[in-house]
Each structure stands twice: as structure tokens, then as C-alpha cells.
C-alpha atoms as a PDB file:
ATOM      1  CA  UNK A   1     103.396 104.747  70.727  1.00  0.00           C
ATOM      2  CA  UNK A   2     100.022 103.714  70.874  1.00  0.00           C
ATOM      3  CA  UNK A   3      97.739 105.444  73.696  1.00  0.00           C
ATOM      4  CA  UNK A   4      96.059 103.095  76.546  1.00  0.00           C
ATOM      5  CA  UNK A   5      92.726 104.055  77.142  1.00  0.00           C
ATOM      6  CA  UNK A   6      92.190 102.898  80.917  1.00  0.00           C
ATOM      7  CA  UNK A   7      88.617 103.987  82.069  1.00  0.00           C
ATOM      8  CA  UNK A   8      88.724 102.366  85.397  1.00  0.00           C
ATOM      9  CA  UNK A   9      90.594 100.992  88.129  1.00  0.00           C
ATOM     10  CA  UNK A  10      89.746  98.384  90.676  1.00  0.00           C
ATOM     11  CA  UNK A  11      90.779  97.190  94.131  1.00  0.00           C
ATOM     12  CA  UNK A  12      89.570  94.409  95.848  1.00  0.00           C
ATOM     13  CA  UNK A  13      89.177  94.972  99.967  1.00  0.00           C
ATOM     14  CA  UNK A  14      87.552  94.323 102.778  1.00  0.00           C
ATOM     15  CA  UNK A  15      84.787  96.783 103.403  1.00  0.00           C
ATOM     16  CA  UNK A  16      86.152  97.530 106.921  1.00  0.00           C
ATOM     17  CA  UNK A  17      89.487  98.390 105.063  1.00  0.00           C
ATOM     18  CA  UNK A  18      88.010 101.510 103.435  1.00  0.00           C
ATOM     19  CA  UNK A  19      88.584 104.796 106.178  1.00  0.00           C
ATOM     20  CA  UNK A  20      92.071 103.258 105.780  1.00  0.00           C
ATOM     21  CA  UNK A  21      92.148 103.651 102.428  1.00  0.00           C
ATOM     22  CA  UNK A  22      90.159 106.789 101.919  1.00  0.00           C
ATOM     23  CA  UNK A  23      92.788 108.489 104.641  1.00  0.00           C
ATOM     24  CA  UNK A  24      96.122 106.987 103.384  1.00  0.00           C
ATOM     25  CA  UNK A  25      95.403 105.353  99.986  1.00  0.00           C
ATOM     26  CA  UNK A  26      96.024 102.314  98.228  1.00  0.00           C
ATOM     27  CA  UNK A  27      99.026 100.100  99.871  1.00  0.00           C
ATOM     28  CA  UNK A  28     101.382  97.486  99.106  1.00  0.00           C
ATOM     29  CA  UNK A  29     101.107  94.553 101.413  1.00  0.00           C
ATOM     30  CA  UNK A  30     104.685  94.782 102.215  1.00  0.00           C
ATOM     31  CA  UNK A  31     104.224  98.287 103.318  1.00  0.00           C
ATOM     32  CA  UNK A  32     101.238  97.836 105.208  1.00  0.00           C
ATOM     33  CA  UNK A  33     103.243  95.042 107.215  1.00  0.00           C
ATOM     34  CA  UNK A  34     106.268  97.196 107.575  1.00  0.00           C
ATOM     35  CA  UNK A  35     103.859 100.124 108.857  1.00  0.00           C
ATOM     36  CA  UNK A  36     101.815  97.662 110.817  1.00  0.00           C
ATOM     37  CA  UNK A  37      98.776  99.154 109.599  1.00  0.00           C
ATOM     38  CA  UNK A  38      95.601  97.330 110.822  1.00  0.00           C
ATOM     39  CA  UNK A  39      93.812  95.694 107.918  1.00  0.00           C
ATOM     40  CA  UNK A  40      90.832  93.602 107.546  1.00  0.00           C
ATOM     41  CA  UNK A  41      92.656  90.940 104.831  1.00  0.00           C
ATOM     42  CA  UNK A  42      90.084  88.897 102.357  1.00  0.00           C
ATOM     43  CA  UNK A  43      93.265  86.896 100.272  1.00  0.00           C
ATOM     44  CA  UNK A  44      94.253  83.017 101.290  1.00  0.00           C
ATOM     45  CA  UNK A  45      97.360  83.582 103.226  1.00  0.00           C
ATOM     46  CA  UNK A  46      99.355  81.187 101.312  1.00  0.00           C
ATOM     47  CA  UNK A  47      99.042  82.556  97.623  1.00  0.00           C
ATOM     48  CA  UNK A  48      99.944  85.769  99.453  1.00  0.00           C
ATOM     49  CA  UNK A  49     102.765  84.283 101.211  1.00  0.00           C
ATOM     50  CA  UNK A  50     103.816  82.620  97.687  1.00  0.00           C
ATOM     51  CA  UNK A  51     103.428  85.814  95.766  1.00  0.00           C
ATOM     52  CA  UNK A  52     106.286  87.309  98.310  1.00  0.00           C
ATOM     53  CA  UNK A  53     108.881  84.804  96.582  1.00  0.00           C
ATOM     54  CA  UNK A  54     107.803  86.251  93.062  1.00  0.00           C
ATOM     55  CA  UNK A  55     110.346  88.756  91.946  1.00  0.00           C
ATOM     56  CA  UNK A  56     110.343  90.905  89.248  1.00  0.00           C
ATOM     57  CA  UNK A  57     112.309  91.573  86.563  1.00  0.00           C
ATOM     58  CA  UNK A  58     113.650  94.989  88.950  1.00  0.00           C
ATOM     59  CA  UNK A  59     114.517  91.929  91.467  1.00  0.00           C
ATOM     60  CA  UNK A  60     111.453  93.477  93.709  1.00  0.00           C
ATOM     61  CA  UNK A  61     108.719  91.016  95.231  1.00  0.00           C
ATOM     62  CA  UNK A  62     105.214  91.366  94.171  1.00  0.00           C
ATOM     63  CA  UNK A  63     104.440  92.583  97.931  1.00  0.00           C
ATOM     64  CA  UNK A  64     106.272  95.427  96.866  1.00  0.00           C
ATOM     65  CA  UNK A  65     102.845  96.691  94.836  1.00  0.00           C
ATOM     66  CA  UNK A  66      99.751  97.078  95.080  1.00  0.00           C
ATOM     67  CA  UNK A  67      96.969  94.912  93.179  1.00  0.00           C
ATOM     68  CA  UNK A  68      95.178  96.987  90.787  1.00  0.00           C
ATOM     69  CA  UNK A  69      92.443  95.635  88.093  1.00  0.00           C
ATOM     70  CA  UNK A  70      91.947  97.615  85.498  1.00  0.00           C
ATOM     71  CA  UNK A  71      89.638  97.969  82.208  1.00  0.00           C
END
């Protein structure tokens, strides 16, 4: 198996979102509803809201993970 070479991961957030983060870590969205965790949100409400129909092939929604960019 080839190795990956990932040098860097990204997250895209609200500033105001980041004592959260830096405390707790990296969420998905369906766990920082279920925990009611107060967020700053920058994402259009309905692509999120769409993305919550999108299953995987596990049968899990996307807002079961979190959105990570990597290079």
C-alpha cells in the first residue's frame, strides 16, 4: 500500500468558535447539536440541512463527521 503524505489539516470556523475548540476539539455538527454546544456557525443553513440527508456507504449522515481539508 502506498503511503499518504498529509502535511496539513484544515478547519473552517468562526473565530469566536475557537476556546471551544481548543478545550474540546474538533466536532461533528450532529454532536454539537446533540450536546447543545454554543457555536458561532459560518455555513448556509440549507446545504447543511441537505448534507444531513447524505448517507454514507456505513448508512451514517455526513453530520455524523467533521469537515476536514487537507493537503
Amino acid at each position: 500500500m502506498q503511503k499518504i503524505d498529509i502535511r496539513e489539516l484544515y478547519y473552517i470556523t468562526h473565530i469566536d468558535n475557537l476556546p471551544s475548540i481548543l478545550a474540546r476539539g474538533v466536532f461533528s455538527h450532529e454532536r454539537i447539536e446533540s450536546e447543545r454546544i454554543d457555536s458561532t456557525p459560518i455555513y448556509d443553513a440549507d446545504i447543511v440541512s441537505l448534507r444531513n440527508q447524505i448517507t454514507t456507504p456505513d448508512k451514517r449522515s455526513l453530520w455524523s463527521y467533521a469537515n476536514l481539508y487537507f493537503q
